[in-house]
C-alpha atoms as a PDB file:
ATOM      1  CA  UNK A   1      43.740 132.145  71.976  1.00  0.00           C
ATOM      2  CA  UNK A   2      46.736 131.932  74.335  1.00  0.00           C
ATOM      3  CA  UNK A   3      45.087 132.794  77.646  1.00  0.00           C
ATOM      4  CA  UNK A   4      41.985 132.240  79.140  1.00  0.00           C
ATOM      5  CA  UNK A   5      40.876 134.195  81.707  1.00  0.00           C
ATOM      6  CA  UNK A   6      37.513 133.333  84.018  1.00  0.00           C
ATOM      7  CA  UNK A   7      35.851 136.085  85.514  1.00  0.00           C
ATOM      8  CA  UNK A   8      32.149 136.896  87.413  1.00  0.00           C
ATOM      9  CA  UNK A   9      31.271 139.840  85.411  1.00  0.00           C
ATOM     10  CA  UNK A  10      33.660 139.183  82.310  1.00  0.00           C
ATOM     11  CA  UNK A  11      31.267 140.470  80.188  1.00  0.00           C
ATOM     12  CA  UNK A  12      30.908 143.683  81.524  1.00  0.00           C
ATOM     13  CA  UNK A  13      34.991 143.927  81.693  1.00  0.00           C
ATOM     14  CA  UNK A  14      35.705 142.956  78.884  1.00  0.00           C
ATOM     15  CA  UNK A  15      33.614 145.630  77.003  1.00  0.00           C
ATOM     16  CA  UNK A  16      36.275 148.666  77.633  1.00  0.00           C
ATOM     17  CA  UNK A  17      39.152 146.470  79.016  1.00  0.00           C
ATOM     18  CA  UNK A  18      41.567 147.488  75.900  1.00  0.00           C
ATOM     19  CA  UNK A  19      40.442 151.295  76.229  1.00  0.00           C
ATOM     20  CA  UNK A  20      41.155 150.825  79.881  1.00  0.00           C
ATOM     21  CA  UNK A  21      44.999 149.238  79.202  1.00  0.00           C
ATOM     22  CA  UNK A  22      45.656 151.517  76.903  1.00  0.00           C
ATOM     23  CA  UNK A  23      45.269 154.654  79.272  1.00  0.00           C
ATOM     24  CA  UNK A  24      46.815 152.700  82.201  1.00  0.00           C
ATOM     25  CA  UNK A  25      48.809 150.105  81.438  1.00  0.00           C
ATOM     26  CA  UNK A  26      49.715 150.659  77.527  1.00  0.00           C
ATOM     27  CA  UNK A  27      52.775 148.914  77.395  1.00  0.00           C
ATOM     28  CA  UNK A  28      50.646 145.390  78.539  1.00  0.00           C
ATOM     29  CA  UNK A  29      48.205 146.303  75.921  1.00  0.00           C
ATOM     30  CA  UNK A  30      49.788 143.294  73.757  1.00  0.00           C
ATOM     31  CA  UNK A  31      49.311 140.668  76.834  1.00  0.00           C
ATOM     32  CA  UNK A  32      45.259 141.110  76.529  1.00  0.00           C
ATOM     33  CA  UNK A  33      44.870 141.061  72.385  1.00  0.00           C
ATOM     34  CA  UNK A  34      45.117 137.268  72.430  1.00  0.00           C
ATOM     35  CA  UNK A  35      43.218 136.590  75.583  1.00  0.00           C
ATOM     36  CA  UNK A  36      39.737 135.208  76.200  1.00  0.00           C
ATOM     37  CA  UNK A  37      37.801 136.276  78.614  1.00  0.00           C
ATOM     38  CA  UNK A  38      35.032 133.920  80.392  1.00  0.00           C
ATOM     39  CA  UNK A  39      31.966 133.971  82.952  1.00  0.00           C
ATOM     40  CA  UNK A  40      32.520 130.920  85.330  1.00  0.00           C
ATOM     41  CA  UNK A  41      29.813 128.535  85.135  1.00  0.00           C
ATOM     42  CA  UNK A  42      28.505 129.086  88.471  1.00  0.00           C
ATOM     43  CA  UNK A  43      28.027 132.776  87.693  1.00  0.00           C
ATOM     44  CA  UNK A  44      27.107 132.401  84.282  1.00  0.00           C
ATOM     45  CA  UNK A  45      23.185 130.858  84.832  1.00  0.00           C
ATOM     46  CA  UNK A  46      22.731 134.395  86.447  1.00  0.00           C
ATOM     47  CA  UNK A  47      23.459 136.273  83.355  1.00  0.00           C
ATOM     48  CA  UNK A  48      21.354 136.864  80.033  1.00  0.00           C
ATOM     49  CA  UNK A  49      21.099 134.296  77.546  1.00  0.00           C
ATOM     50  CA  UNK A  50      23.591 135.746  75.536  1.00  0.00           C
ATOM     51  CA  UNK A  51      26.430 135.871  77.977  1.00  0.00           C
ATOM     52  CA  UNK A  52      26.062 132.028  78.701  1.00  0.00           C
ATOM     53  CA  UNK A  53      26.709 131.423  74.585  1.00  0.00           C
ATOM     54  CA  UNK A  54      29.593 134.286  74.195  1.00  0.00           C
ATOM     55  CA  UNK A  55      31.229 133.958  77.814  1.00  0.00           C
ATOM     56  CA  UNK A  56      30.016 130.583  79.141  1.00  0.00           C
ATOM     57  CA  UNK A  57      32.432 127.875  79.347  1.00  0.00           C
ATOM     58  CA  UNK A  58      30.401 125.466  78.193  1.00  0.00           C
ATOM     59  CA  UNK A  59      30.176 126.835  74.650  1.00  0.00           C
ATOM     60  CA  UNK A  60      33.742 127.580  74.024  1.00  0.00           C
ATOM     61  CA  UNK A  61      36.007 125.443  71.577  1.00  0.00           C
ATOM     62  CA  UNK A  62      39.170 124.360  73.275  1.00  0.00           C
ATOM     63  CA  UNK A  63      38.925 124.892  76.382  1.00  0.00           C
ATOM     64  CA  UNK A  64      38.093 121.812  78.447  1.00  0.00           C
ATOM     65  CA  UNK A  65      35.176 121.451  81.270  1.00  0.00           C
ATOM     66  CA  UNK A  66      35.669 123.528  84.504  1.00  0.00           C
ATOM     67  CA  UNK A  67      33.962 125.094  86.593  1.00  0.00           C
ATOM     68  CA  UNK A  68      36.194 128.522  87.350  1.00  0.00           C
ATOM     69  CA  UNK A  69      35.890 128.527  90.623  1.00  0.00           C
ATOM     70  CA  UNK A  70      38.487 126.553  91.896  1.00  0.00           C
ATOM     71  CA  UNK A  71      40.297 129.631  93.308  1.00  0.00           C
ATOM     72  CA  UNK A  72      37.572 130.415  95.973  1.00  0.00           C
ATOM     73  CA  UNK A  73      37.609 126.691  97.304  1.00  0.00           C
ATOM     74  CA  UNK A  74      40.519 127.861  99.516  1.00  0.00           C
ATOM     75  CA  UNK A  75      39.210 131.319 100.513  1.00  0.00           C
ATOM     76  CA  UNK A  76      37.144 129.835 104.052  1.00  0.00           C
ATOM     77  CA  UNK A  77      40.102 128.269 104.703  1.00  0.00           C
ATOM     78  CA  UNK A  78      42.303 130.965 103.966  1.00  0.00           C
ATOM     79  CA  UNK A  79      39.898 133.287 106.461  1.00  0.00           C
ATOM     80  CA  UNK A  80      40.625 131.340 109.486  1.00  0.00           C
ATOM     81  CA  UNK A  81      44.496 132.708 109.411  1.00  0.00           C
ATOM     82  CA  UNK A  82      43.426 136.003 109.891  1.00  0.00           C
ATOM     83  CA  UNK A  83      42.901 135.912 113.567  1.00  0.00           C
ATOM     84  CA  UNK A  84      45.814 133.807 113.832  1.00  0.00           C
ATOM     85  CA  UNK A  85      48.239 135.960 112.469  1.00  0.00           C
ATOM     86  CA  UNK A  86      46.690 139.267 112.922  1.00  0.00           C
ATOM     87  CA  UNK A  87      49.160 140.115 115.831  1.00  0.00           C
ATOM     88  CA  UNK A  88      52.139 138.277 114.215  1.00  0.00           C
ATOM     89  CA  UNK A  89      55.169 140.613 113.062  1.00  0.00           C
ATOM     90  CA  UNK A  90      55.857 140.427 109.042  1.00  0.00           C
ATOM     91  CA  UNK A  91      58.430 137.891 109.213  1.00  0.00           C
ATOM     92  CA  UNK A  92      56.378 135.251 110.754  1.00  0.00           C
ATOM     93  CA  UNK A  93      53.015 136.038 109.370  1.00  0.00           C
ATOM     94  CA  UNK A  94      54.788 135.661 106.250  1.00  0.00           C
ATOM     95  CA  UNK A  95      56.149 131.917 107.423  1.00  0.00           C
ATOM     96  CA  UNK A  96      52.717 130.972 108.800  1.00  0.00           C
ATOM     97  CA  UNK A  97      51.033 132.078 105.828  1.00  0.00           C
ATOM     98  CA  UNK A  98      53.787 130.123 103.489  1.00  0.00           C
ATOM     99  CA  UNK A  99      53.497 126.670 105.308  1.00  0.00           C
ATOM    100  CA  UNK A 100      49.656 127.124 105.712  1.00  0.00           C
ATOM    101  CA  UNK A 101      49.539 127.618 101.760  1.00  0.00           C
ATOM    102  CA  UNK A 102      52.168 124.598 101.557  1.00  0.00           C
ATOM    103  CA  UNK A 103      49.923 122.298 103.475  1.00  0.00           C
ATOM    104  CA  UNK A 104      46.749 123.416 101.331  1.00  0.00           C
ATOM    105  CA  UNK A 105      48.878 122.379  98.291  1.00  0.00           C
ATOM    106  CA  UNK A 106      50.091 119.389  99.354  1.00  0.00           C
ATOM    107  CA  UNK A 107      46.919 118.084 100.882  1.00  0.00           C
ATOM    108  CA  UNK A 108      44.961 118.902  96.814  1.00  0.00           C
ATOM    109  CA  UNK A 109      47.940 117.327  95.818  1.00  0.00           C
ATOM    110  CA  UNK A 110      47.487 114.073  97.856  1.00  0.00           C
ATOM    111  CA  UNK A 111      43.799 113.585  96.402  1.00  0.00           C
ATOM    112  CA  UNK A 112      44.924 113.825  92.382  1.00  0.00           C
END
């Protein structure tokens, strides 16, 4: 496996995901054939037994202990730019947005 990819309803997705490439994006089709596709754990308890011993990270070889969710830590965060630079022109919603991510970054960073 070369990539591992977390997702809430992987196993659902993943059922016609190469039918699905190969109609709209056939010339990825080769990026997905060596991927493996995962529920996060804090999605997976919600699912049938099956899914948490095909799709639950806590059953698969290789692949360390997380969580998957990571990625929405940020998101509340994230949400309180939107009034912020709602009325900002491109240029400097872009900056705002850049040195907001930055700090995010560097603050994780910090508590390695």
């Amino acid at each position: 496996v070369d990539e591992v990819a977390t997702y809430d309803i992987a196993c659902e997705y993943f059922v016609n995901l190469e039918n699905r490439f190969k109609i709209h994006f056939s010339d990825q089709l080769d990026s997905i054939k060596n991927m493996r596709w995962d529920v996060p754990a804090l999605h997976v308890q919600g699912h049938q037994d099956s899914c948490t011993y095909l799709f639950g990270t806590a059953y698969m070889e290789c692949i360390g202990h997380f969580h998957g969710e990571t990625a929405e830590h940020y998101w509340p965060e994230a949400n309180q730019l939107g009034p912020h630079v709602r009325q900002m022109n491109l240029g400097h919603r872009r900056d705002t947005m850049i040195i907001h991510h930055g700090d995010w970054n560097h603050k994780k960073t910090m508590k390695l």
